[in-house]
PDB file of N, CA and C in Angstrom:
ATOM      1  N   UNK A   1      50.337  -9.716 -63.006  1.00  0.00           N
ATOM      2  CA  UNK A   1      50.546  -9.663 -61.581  1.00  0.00           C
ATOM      3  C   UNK A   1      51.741  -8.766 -61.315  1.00  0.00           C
ATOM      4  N   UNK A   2      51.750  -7.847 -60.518  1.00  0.00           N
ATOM      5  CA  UNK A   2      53.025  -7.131 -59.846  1.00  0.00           C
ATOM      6  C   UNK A   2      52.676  -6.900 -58.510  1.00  0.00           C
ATOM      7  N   UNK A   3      53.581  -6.453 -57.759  1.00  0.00           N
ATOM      8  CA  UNK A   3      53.838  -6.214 -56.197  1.00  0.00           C
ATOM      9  C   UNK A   3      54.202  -5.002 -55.961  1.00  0.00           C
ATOM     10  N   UNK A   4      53.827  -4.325 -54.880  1.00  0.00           N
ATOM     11  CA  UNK A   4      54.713  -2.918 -54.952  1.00  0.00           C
ATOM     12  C   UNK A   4      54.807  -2.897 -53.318  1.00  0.00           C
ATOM     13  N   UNK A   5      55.369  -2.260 -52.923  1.00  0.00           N
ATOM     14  CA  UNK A   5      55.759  -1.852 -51.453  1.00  0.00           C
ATOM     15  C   UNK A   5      56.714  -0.557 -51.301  1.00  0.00           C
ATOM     16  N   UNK A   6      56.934   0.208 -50.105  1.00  0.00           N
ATOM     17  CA  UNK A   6      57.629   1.485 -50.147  1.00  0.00           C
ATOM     18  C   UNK A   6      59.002   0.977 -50.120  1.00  0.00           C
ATOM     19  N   UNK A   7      59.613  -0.295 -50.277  1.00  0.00           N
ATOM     20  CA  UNK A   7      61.057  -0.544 -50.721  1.00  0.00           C
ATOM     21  C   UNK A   7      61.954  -0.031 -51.825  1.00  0.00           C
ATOM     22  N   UNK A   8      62.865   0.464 -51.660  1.00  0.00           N
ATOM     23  CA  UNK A   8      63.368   1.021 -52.774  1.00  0.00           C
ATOM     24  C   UNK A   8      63.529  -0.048 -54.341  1.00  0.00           C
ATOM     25  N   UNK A   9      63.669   0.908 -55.656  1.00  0.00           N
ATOM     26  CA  UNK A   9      63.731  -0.372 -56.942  1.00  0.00           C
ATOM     27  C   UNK A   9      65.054  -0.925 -56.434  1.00  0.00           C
ATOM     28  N   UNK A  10      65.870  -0.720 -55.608  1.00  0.00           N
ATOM     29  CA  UNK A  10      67.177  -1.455 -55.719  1.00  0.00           C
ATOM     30  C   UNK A  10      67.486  -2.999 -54.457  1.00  0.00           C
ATOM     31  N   UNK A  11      66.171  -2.478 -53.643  1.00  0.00           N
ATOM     32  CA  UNK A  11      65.995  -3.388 -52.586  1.00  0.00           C
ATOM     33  C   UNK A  11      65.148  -4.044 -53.667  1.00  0.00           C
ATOM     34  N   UNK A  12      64.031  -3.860 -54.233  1.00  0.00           N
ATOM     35  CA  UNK A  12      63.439  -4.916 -55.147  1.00  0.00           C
ATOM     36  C   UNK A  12      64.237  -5.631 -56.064  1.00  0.00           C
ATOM     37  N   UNK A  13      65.197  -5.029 -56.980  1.00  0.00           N
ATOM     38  CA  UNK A  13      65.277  -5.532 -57.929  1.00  0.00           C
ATOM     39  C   UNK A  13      66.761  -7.046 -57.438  1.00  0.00           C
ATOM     40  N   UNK A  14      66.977  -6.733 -55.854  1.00  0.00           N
ATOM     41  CA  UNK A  14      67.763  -7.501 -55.423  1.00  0.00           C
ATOM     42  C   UNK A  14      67.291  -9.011 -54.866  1.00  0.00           C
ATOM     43  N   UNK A  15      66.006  -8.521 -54.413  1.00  0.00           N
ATOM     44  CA  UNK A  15      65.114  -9.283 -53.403  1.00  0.00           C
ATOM     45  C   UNK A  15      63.816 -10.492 -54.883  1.00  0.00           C
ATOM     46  N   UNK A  16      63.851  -9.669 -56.031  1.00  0.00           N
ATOM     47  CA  UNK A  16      63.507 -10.151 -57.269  1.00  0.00           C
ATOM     48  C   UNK A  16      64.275 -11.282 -57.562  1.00  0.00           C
ATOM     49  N   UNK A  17      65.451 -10.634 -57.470  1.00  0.00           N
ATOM     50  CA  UNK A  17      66.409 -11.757 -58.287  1.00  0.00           C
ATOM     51  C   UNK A  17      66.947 -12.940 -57.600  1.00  0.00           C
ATOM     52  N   UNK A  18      67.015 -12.798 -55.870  1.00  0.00           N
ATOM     53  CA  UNK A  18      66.980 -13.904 -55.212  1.00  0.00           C
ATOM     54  C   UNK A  18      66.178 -14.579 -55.196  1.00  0.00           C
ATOM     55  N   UNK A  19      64.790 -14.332 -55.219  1.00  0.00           N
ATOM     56  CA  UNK A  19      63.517 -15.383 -55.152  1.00  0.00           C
ATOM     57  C   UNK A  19      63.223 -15.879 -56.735  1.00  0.00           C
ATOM     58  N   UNK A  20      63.866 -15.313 -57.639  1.00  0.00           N
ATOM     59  CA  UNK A  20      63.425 -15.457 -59.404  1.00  0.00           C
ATOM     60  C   UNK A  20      61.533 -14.897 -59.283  1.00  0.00           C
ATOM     61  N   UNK A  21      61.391 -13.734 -58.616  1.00  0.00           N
ATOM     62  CA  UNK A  21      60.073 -13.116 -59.339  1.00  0.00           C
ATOM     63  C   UNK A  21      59.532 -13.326 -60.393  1.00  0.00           C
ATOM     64  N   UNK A  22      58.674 -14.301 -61.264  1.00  0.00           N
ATOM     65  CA  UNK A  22      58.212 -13.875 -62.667  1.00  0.00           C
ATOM     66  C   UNK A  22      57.396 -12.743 -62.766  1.00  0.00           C
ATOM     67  N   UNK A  23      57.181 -11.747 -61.759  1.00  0.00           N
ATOM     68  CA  UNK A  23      56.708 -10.243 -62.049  1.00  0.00           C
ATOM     69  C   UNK A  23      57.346  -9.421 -61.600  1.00  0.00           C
ATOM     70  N   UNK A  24      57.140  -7.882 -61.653  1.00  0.00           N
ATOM     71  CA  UNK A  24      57.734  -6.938 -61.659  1.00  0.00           C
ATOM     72  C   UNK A  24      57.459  -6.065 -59.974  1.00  0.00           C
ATOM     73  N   UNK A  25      58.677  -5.638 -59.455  1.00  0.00           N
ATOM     74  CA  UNK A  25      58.180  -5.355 -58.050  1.00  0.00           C
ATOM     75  C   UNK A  25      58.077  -3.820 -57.848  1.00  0.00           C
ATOM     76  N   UNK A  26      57.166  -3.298 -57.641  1.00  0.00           N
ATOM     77  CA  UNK A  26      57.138  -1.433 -57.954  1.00  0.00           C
ATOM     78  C   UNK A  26      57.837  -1.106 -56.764  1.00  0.00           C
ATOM     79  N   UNK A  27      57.935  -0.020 -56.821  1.00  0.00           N
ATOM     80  CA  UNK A  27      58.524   0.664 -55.742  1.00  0.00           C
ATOM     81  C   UNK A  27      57.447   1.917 -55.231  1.00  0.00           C
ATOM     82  N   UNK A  28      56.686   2.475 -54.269  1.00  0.00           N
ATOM     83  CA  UNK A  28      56.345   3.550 -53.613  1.00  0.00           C
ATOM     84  C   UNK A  28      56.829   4.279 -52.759  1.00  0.00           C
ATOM     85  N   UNK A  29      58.305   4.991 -52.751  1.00  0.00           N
ATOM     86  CA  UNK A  29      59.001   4.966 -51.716  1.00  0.00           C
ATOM     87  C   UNK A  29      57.822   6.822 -51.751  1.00  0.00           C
ATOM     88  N   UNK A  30      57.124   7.141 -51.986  1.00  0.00           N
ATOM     89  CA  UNK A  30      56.713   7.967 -52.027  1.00  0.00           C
ATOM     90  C   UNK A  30      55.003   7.855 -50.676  1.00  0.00           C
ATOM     91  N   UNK A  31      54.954   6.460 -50.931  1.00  0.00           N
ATOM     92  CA  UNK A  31      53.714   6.609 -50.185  1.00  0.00           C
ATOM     93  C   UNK A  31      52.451   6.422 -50.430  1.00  0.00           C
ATOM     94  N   UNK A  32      52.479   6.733 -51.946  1.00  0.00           N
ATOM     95  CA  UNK A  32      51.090   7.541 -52.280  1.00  0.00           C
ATOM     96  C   UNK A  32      49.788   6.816 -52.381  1.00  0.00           C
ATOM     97  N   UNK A  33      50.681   5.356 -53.056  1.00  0.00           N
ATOM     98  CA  UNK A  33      49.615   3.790 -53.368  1.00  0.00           C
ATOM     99  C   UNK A  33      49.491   3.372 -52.294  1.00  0.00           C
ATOM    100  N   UNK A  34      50.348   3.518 -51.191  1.00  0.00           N
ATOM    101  CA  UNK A  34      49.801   2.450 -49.885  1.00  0.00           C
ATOM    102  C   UNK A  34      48.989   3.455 -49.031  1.00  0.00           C
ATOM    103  N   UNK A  35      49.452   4.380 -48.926  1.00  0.00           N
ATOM    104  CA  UNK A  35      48.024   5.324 -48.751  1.00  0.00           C
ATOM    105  C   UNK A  35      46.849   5.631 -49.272  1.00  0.00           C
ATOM    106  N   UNK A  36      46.589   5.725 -50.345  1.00  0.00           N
ATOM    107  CA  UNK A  36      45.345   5.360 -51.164  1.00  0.00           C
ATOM    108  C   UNK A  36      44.587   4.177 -51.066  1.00  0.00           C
ATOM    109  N   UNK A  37      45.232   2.823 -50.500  1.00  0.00           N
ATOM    110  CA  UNK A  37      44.928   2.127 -50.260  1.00  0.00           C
ATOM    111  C   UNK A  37      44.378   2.325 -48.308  1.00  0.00           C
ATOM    112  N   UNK A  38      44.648   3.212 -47.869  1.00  0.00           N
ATOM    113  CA  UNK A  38      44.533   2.981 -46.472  1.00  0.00           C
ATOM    114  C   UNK A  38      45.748   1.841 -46.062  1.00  0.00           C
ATOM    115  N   UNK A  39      46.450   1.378 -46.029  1.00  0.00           N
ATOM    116  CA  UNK A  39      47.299   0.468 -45.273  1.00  0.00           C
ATOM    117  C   UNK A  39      48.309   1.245 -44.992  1.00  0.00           C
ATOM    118  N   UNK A  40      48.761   2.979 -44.745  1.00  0.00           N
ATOM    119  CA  UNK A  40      50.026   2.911 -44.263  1.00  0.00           C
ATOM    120  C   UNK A  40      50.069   3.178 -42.690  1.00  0.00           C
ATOM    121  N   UNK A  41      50.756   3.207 -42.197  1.00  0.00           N
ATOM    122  CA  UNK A  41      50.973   2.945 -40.621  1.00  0.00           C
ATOM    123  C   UNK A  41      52.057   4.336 -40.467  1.00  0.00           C
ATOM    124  N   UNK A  42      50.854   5.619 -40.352  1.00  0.00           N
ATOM    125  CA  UNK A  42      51.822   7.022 -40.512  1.00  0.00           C
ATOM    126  C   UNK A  42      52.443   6.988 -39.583  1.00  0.00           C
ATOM    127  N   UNK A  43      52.355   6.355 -38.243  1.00  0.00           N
ATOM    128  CA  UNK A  43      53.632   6.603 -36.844  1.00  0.00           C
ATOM    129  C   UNK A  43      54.920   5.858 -37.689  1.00  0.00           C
ATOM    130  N   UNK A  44      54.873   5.095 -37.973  1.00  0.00           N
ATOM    131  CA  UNK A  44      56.576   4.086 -38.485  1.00  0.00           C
ATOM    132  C   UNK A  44      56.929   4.698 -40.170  1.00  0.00           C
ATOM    133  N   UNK A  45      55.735   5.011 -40.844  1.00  0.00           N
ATOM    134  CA  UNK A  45      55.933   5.328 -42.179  1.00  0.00           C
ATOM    135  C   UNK A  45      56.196   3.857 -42.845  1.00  0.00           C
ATOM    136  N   UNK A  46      55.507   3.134 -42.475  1.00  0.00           N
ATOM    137  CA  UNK A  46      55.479   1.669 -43.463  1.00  0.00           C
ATOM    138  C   UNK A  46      54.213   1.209 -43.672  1.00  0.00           C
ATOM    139  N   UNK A  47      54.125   0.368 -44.861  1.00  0.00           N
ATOM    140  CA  UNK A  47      52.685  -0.459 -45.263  1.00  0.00           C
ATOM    141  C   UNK A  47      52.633  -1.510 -44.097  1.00  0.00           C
ATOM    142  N   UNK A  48      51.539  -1.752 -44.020  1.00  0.00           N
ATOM    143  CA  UNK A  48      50.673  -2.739 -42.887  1.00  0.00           C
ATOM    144  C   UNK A  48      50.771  -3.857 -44.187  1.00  0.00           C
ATOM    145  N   UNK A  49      51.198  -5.410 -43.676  1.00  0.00           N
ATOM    146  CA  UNK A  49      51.366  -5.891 -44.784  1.00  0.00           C
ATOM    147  C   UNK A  49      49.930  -6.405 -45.152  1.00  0.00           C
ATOM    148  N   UNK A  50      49.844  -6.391 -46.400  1.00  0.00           N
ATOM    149  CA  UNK A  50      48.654  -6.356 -47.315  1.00  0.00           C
ATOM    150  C   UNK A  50      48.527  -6.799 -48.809  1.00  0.00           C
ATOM    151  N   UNK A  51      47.589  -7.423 -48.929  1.00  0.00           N
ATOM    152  CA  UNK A  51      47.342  -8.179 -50.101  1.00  0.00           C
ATOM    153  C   UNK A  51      46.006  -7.646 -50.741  1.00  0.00           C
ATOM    154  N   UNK A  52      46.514  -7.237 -52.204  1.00  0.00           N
ATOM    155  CA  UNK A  52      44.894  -6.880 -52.784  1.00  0.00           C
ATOM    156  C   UNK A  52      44.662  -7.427 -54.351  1.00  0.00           C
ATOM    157  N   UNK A  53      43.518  -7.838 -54.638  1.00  0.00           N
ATOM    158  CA  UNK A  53      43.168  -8.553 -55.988  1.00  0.00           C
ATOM    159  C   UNK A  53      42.550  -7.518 -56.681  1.00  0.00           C
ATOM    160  N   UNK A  54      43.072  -6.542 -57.480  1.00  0.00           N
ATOM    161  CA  UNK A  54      42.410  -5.900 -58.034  1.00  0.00           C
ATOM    162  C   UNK A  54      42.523  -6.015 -59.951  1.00  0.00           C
ATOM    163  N   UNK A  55      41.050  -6.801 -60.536  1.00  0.00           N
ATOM    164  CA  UNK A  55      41.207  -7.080 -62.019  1.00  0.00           C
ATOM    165  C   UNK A  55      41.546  -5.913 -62.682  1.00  0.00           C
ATOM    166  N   UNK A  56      41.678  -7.102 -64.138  1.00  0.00           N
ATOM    167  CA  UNK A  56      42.356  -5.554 -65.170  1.00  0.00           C
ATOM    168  C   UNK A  56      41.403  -4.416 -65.300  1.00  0.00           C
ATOM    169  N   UNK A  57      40.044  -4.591 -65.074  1.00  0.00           N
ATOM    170  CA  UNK A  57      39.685  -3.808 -65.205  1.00  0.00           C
ATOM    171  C   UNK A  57      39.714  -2.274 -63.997  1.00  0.00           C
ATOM    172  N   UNK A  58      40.331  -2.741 -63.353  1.00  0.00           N
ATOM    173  CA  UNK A  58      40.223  -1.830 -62.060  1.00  0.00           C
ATOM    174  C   UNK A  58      39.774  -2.063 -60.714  1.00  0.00           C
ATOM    175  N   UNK A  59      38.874  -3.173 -60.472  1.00  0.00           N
ATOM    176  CA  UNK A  59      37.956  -3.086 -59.737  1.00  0.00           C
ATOM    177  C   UNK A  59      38.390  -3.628 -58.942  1.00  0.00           C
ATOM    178  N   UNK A  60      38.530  -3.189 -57.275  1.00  0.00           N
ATOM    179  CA  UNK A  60      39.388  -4.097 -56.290  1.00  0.00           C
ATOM    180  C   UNK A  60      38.386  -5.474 -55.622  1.00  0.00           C
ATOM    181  N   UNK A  61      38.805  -6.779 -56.215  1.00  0.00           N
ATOM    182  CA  UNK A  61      37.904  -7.867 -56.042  1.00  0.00           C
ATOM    183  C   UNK A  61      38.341  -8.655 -54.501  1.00  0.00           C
ATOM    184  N   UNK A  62      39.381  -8.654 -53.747  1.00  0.00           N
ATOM    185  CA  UNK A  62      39.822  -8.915 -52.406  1.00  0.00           C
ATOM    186  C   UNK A  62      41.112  -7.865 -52.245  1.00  0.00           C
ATOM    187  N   UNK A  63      41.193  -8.288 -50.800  1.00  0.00           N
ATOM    188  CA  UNK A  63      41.709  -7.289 -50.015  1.00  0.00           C
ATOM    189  C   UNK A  63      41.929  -7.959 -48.570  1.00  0.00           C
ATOM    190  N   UNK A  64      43.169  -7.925 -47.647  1.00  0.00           N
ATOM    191  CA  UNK A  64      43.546  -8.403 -46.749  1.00  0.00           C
ATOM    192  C   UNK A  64      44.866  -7.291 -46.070  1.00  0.00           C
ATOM    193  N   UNK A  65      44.165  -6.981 -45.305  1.00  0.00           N
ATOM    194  CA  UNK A  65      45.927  -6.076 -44.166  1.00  0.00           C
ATOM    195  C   UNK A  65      45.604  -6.084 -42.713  1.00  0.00           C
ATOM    196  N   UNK A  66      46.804  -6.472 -42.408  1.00  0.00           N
ATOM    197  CA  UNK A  66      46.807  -6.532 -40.860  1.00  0.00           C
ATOM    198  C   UNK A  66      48.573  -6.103 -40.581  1.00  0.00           C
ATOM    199  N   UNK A  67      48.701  -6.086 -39.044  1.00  0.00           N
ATOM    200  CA  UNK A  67      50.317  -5.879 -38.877  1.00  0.00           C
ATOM    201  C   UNK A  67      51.131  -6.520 -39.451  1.00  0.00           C
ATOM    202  N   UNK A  68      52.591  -6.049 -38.850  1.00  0.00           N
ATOM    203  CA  UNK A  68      53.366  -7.025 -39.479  1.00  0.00           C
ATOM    204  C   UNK A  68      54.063  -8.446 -39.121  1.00  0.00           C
ATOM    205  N   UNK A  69      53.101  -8.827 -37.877  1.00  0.00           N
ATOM    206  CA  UNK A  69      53.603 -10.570 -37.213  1.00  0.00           C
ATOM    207  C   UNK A  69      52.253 -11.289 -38.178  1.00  0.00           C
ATOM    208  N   UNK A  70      51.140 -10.390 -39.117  1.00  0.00           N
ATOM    209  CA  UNK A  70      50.027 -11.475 -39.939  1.00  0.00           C
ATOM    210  C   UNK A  70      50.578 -12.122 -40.800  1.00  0.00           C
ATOM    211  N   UNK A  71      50.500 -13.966 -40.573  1.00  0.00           N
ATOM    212  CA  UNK A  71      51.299 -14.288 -41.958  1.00  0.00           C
ATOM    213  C   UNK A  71      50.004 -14.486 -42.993  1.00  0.00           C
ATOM    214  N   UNK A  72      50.101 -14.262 -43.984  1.00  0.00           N
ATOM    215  CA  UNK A  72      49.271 -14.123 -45.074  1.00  0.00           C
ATOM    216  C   UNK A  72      49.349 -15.535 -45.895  1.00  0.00           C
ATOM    217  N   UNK A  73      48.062 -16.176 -46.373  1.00  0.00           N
ATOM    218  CA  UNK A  73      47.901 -17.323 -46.588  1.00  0.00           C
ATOM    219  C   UNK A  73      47.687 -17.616 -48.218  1.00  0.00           C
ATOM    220  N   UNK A  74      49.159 -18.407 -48.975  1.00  0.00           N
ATOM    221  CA  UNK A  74      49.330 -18.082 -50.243  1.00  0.00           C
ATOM    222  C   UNK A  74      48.056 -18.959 -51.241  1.00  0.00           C
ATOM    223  N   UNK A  75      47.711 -20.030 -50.163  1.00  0.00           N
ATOM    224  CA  UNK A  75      46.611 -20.930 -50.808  1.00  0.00           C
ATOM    225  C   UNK A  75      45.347 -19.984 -50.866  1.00  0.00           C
ATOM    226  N   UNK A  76      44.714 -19.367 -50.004  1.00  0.00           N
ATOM    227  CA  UNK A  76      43.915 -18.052 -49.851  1.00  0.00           C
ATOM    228  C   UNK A  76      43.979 -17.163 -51.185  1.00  0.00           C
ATOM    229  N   UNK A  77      45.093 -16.818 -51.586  1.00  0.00           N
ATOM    230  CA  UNK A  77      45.382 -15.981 -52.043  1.00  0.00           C
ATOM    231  C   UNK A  77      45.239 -16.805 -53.646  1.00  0.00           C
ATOM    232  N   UNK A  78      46.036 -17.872 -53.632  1.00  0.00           N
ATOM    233  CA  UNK A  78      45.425 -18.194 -55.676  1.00  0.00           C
ATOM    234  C   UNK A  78      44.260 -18.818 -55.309  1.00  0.00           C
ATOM    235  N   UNK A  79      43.314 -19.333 -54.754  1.00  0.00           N
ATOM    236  CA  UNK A  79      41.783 -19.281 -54.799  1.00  0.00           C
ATOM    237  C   UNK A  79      41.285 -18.116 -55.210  1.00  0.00           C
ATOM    238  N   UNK A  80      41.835 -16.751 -54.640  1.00  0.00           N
ATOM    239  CA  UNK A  80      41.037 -15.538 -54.863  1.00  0.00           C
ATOM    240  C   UNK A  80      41.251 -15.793 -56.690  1.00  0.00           C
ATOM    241  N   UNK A  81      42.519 -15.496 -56.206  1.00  0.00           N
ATOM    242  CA  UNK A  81      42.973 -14.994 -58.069  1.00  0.00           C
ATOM    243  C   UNK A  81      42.123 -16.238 -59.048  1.00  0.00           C
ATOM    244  N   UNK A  82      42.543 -17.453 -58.607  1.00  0.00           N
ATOM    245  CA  UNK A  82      41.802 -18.443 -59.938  1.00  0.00           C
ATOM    246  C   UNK A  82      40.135 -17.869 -59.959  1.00  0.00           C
ATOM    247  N   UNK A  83      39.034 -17.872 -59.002  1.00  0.00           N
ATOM    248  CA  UNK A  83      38.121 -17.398 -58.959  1.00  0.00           C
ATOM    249  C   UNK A  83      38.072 -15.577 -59.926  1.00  0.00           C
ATOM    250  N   UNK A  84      38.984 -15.267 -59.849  1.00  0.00           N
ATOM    251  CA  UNK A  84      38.416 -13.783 -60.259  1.00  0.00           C
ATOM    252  C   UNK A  84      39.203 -14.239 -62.008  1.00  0.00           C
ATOM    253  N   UNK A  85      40.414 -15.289 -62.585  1.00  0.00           N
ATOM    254  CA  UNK A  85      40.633 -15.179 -63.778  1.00  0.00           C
ATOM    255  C   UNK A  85      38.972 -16.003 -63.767  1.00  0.00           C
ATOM    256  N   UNK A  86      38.072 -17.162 -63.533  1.00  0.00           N
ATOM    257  CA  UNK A  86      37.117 -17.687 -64.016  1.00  0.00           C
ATOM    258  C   UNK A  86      36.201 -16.816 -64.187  1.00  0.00           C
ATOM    259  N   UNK A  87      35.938 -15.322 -63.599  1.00  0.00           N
ATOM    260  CA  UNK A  87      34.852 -14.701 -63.479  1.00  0.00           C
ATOM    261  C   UNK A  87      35.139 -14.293 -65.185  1.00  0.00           C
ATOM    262  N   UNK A  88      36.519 -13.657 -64.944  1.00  0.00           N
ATOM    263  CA  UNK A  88      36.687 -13.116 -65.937  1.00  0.00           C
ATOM    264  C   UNK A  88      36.889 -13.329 -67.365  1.00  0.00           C
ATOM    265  N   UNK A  89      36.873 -15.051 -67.727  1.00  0.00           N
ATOM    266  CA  UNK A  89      36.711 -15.885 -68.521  1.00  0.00           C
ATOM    267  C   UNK A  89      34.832 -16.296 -69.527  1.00  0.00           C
ATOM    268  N   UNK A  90      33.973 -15.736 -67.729  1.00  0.00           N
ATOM    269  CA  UNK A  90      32.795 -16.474 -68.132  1.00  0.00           C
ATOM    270  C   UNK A  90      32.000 -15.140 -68.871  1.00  0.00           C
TER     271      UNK A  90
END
């Protein structure tokens, strides 16, 4: 599991260490992943906040973005993931 957002590594690696992250938080201050993804919001130059399940193998299995007042639902979110480690088990 990792996270990335256009925050700098030094805003991550601060914002990591207050919450104790057990993963690694990327940095895109470039753009390029949240655009590839479609979620950036070119008038402000920020990601639309967004959540995506994509397995090891590549394949993007969920996906969720909306503005930034959407609160995003963490129970939602390990259903996806336990469902996609079982797929990937069977």
């Amino acid at each position: 599991m990792l996270a990335i957002s256009g925050d700098s590594p030094f805003s991550h690696a601060q914002y990591a260490r207050t919450h104790n992250f057990p993963f690694p938080l990327l940095s895109d201050i470039h753009r390029a992943v949240i655009r590839q993804y479609g979620v950036l919001d070119e008038a402000r130059n920020v990601a639309w906040r967004s959540t995506f399940v994509v397995d090891r193998d590549g394949l993007l299995r969920w996906g969720q973005a909306g503005d930034r007042l959407m609160v995003r639902d963490g129970t939602e979110i390990l259903r996806v993931l336990d469902v996609v480690a079982k797929h990937r088990a069977a």
